[in-house]
Each structure stands twice: as structure tokens, then as C-alpha cells.
Protein backbone atom coordinates (compact mmCIF):
# COMPACT_ATOMS: atom_id res chain seq x y z
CA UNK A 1 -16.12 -10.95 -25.09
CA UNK A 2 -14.23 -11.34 -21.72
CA UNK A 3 -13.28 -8.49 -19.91
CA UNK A 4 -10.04 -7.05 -20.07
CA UNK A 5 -6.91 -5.93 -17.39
CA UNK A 6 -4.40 -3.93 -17.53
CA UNK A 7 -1.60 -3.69 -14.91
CA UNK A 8 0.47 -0.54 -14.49
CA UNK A 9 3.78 0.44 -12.79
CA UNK A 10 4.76 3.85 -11.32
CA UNK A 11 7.32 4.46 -8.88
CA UNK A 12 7.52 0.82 -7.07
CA UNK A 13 9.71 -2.69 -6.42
CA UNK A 14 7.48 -4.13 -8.40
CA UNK A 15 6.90 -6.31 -5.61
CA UNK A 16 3.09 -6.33 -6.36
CA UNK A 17 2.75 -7.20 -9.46
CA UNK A 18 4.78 -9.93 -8.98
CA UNK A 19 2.08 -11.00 -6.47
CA UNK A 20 -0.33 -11.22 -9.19
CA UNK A 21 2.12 -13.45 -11.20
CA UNK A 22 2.51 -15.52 -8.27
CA UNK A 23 -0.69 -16.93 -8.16
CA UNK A 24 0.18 -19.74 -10.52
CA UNK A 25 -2.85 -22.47 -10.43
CA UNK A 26 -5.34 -19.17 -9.75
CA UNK A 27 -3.40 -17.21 -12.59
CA UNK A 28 -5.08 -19.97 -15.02
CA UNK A 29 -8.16 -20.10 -13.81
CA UNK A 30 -8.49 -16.32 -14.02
CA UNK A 31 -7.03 -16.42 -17.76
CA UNK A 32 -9.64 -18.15 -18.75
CA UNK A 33 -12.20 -15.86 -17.32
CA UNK A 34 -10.51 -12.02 -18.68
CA UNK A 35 -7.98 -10.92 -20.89
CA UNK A 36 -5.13 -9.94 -20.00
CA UNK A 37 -4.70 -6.56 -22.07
CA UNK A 38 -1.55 -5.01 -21.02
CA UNK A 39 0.80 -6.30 -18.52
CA UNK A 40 4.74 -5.35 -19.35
CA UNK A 41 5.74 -7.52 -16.38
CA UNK A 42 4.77 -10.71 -18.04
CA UNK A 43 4.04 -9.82 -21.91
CA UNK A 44 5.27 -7.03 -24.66
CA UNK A 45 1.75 -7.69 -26.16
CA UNK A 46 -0.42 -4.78 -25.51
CA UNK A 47 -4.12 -4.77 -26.06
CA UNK A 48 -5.92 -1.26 -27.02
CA UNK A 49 -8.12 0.33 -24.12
CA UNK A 50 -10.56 1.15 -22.62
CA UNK A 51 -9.71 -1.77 -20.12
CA UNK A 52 -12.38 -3.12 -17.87
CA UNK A 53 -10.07 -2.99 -14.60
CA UNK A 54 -6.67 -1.91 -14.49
CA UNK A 55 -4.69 -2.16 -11.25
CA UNK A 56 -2.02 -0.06 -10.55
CA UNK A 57 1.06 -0.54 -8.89
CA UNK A 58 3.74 2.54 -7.46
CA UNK A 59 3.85 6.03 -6.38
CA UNK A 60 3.22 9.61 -8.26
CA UNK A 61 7.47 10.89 -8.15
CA UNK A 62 8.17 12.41 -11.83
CA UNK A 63 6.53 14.97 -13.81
CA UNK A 64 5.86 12.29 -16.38
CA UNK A 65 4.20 10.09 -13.96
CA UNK A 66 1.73 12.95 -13.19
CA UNK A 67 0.40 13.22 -16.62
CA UNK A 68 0.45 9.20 -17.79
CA UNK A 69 -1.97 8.26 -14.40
CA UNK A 70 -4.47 11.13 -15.96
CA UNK A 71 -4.47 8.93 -18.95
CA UNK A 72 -4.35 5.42 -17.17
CA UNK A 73 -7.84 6.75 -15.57
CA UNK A 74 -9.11 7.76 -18.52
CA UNK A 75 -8.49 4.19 -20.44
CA UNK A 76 -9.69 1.85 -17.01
CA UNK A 77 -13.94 1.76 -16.10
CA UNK A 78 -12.09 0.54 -12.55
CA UNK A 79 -9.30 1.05 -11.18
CA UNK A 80 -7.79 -0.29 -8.54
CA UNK A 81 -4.51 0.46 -6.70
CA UNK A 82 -2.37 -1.80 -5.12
CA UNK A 83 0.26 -1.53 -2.79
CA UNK A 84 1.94 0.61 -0.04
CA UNK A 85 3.59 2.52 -3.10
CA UNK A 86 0.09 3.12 -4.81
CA UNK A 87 -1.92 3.88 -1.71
CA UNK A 88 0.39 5.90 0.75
CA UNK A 89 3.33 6.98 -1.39
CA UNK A 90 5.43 4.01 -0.33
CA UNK A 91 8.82 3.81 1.72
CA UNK A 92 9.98 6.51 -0.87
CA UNK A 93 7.70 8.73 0.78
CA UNK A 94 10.90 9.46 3.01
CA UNK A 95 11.80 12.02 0.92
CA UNK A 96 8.09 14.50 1.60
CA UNK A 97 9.99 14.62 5.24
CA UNK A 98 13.24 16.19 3.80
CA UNK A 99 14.35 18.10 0.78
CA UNK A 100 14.75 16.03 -2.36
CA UNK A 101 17.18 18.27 -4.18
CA UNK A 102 19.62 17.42 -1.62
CA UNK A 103 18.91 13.56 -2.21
CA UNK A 104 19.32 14.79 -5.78
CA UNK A 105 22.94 15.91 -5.35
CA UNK A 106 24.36 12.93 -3.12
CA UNK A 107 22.86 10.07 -5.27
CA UNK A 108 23.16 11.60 -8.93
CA UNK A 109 26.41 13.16 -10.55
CA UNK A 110 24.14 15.37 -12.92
CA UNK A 111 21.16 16.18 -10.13
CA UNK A 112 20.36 19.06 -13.02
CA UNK A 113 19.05 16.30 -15.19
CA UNK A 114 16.76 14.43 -12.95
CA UNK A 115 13.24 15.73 -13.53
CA UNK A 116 11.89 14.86 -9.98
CA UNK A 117 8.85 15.94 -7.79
CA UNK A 118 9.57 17.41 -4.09
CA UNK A 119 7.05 14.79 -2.80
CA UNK A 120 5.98 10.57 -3.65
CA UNK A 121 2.31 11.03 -3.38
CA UNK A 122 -0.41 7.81 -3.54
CA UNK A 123 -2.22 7.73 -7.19
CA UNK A 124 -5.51 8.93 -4.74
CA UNK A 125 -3.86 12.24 -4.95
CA UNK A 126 -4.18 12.86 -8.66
CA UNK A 127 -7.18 10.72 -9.54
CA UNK A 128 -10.14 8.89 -8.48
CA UNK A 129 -9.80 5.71 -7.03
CA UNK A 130 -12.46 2.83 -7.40
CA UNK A 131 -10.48 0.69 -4.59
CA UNK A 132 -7.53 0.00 -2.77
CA UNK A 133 -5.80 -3.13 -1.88
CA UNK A 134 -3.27 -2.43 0.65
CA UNK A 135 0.17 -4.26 1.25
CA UNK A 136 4.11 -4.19 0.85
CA UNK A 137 3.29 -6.68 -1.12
CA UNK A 138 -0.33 -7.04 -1.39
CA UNK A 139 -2.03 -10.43 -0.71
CA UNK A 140 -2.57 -12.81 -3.42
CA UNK A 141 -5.95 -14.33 -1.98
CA UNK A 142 -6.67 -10.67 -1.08
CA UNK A 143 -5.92 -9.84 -5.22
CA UNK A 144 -7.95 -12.94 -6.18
CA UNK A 145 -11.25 -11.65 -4.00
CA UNK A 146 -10.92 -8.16 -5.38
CA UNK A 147 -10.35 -8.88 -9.47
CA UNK A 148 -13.36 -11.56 -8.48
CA UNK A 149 -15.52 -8.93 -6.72
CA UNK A 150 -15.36 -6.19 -9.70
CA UNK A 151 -15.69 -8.57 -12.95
CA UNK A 152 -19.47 -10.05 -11.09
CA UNK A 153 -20.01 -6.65 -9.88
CA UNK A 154 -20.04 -7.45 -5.88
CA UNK A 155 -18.21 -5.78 -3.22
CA UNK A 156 -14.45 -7.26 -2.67
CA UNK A 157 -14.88 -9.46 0.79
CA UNK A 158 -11.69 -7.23 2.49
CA UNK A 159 -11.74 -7.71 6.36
CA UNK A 160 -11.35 -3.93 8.19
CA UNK A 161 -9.81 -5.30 11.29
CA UNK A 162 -6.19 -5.57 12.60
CA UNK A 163 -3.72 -8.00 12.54
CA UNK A 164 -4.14 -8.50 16.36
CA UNK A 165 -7.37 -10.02 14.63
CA UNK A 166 -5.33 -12.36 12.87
CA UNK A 167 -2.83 -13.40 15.61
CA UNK A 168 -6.19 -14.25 17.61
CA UNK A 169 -7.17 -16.48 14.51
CA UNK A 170 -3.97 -17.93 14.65
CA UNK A 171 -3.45 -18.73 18.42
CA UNK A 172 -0.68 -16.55 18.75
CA UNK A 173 0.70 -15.09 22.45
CA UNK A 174 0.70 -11.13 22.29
CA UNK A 175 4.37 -10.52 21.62
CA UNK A 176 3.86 -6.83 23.08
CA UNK A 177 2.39 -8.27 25.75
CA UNK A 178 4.25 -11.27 26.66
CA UNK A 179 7.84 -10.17 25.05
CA UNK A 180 7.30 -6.45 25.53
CA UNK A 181 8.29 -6.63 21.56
CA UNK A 182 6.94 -2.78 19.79
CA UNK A 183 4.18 -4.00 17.82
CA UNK A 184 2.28 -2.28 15.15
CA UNK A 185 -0.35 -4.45 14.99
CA UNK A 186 -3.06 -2.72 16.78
CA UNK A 187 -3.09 -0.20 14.35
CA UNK A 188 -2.57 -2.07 10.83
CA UNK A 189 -4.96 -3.33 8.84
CA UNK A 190 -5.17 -7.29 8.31
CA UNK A 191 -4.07 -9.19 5.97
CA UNK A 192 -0.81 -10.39 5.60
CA UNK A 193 -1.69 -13.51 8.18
CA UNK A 194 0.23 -12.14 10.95
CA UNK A 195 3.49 -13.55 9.74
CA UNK A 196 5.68 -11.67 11.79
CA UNK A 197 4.26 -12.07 15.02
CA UNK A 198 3.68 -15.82 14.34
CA UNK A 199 7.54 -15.98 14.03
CA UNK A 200 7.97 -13.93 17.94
CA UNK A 201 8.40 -10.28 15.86
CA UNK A 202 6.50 -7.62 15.93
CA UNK A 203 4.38 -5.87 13.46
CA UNK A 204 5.80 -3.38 10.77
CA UNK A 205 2.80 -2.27 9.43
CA UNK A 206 3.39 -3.87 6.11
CA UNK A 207 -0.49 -3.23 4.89
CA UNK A 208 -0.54 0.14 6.60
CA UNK A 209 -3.09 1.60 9.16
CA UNK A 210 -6.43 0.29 9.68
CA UNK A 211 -8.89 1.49 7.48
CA UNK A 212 -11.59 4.00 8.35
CA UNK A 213 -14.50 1.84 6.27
CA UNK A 214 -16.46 1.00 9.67
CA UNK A 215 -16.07 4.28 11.13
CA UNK A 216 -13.54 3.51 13.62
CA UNK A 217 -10.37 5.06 13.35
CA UNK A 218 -6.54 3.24 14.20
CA UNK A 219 -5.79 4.86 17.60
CA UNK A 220 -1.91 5.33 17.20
CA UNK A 221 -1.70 8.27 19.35
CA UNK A 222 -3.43 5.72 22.21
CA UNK A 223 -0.48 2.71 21.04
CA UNK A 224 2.66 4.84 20.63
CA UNK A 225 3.16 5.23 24.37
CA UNK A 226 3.02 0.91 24.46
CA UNK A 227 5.82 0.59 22.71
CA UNK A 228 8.00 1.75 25.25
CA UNK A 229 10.76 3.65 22.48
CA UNK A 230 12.45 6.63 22.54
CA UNK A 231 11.24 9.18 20.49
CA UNK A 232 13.83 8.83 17.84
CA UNK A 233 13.05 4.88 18.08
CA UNK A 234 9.20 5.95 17.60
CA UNK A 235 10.18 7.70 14.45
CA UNK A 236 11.53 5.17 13.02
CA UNK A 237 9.20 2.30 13.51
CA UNK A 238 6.76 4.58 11.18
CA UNK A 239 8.89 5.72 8.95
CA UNK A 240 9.12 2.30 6.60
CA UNK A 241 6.32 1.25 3.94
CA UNK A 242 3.25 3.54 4.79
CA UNK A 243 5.62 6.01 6.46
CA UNK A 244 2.88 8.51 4.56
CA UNK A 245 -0.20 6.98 6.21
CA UNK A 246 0.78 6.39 9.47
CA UNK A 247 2.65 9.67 10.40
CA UNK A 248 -0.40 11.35 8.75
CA UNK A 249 -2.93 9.77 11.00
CA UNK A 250 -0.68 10.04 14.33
CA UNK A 251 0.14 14.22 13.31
CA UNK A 252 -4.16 14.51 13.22
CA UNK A 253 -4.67 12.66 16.25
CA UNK A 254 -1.94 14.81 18.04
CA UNK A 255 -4.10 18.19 16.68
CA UNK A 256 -7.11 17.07 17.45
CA UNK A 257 -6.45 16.32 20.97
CA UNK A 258 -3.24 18.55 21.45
CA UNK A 259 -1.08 16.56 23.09
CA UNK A 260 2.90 16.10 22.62
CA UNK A 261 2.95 13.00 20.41
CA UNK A 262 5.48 12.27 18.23
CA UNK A 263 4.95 13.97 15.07
């Protein structure tokens, strides 16, 4: 029997599952290999668990959503999360910084019936995670390596370096540097390709910081005085799609070396 995958959605665009039915030629190819067990982006048809892998997509925001990833753990052998929503709460992370009942009341006429958490947390947060595949979206070659990786029982082939790695690949002239362009790619973890700096813009830290897998930690405290911003500009640079992760990593860094920055 092949093995089979399901794909979830909790709070999300979902912007990376999308990525998975992007893959076109691959998608095929990978058909043939598991089955496809429950996917309600591309098929009604749902398959009875336990599923093999399952990769989910979105953010812990609702009551509900608490209890049905307890279950989605206890159906998947792996699983794997994918996304900035999934892995750091996503953009909608913006509300942990303020209070959500007041979001509540502008946005909805009845805020009473909106069943809502105070904070978007990353699916890490409630369960354990076998691996995550980071991105707003996520890669599709990155996708391809990792469903590979788990159904032959290797370890996914995910670089741990920066996307100043990548503009190096790519030839491309330091837009910090040159341009004096804010750039967070010293900090963010590879994979997208370097698109944005390849077209003269800087980094937005799309796939979030870079991971702590080698032992070596993203130094933003080190790259936020680079980017030559005001503080309000300094906010708001990591306040987008990992706005979790990175403003987590540059609060420890401040603690652990007590210095004034940016919080």
C-alpha cells in the first residue's frame, strides 16, 4: 500500500497549500508514489486516518482550532508544518501585540459572537512537531525534498543559511551595502532564491529568522542598527509574516545582553 497525506488548514491565506498544488509535473510524479488521503483544497474525497504525513498549514486563533490540531496529531505518524502561519503565528500574529477584543469590536458588528483567542500561536505551541518548512509561501522544491525525505525515511536536505547565502549564489550586489536599502537578509533563513534582492529590494523576511539547527543563532540585535530606521520604521520592518519569530528573538537578545534595542 502507498503511504498516505493529509493536508490541513488553520488560520492561513492558504497560500501554502496552494504551493503544493503548484507543483504540476512533480504533483504527478508524487501521485503515483502516496495517496493523497485528505486534501479539501483540491478534493471533497476524504480518506480515513491514521495518515502517514500530514502537513499543516495556518495558525492556532479559535477555541475550535485548539482542540481539532490535538486530533490532527493524533491521526498523522509525521507531521509537518508549513508556513509563516504554522510556524510563527503568521502576520495575524499582530494581534498578541495589542488587545484582540478591541479588533473584535471595529471589524465585527456582533464582537459577542466571535469565539476568538487573545493570541495566533504556531501549531509548535500545542503539539509536537516532526518538522518545519518555513515560508510566506513555502518553497515548492523545498516541499518536494521534505515529503521525499520522510516517505524513504532520510533527513529533508533544508540549507540553515541566509539569504545573503543565496544572493552570493546568485551574483547579486549587496543592496544594503551598495543602495543602503534595510535588508533582512542577514537574519532570514534561505530559501525563497533571494527574489527580492535580485530585483534591487530588500529582504522581508518572508521564510523568517535563521534557524538555530547549527547552533548559531540570527544576530538581529547586531543588524538592526544597519538598517539605518527610526525606531518606529524598525518596528515595522518586523512586524509582517514572522512578526512572532523575529520580535521574539530580537526581545531575548536585548535581555541577554541588556541593551536598548527595539523591542
Amino acid at each position: 500500500m502507498r503511504p498516505t497525506l493529509a493536508v490541513w488548514k488553520f488560520a492561513s491565506c492558504d497560500g501554502c497549500q496552494l504551493t503544493l498544488l503548484d507543483c504540476e509535473d512533480e504533483l504527478l510524479t508524487l501521485t503515483g508514489r502516496i495517496e493523497i488521503a485528505h486534501f479539501l483544497e483540491a478534493s471533497s474525497a476524504v480518506g480515513d486516518g491514521p495518515y502517514d504525513v500530514s502537513l499543516v498549514e495556518g495558525s492556532i486563533t479559535t477555541p475550535g482550532d485548539r482542540e481539532r490540531i490535538q486530533h490532527v496529531r493524533a491521526v498523522s505518524r509525521k507531521l509537518i508544518t508549513i508556513g509563516a502561519c504554522a510556524n510563527a503565528g503568521g502576520v495575524q500574529a499582530l494581534r498578541n501585540l495589542a488587545d484582540v477584543r478591541e479588533f473584535a469590536s471595529v471589524v465585527y458588528a456582533r464582537p459577542e459572537y466571535i469565539a476568538t483567542l487573545a493570541d495566533s500561536t504556531p501549531i509548535a505551541a500545542h503539539v509536537p512537531v516532526d518538522f518545519e518548512l518555513h515560508g510566506c509561501p513555502i518553497d515548492r522544491r523545498q516541499l518536494l525534498e521534505v515529503l521525499s525525505a520522510h516517505l524513504t525515511g532520510r533527513k529533508p536536505d533544508i540549507p540553515t543559511h541566509s539569504v545573503c547565502f543565496e544572493c552570493k549564489n546568485r551574483g547579486n550586489v549587496c543592496v544594503m551595502v551598495a543602495h543602503g536599502t534595510p535588508c533582512l537578509g542577514p537574519i532570514t533563513h534561505a530559501g525563497c532564491g533571494a527574489i527580492c534582492p535580485s530585483y534591487g529590494r530588500g529582504c522581508y523576511g518572508c521564510f523568517g529568522p535563521t534557524p538555530n539547527w547549527s547552533g548559531v543563532r540570527p544576530n538581529t540585535r547586531a543588524l538592526l542598527p544597519w538598517l539605518d530606521m527610526t525606531e518606529d520604521e524598525t518596528h515595522r520592518v518586523l512586524s509582517t509574516f514572522n512578526v512572532s519569530a523575529f520580535r521574539e528573538e530580537a526581545a531575548s537578545q536585548t535581555q541577554e545582553n541588556g541593551d536598548d534595542t527595539p523591542q
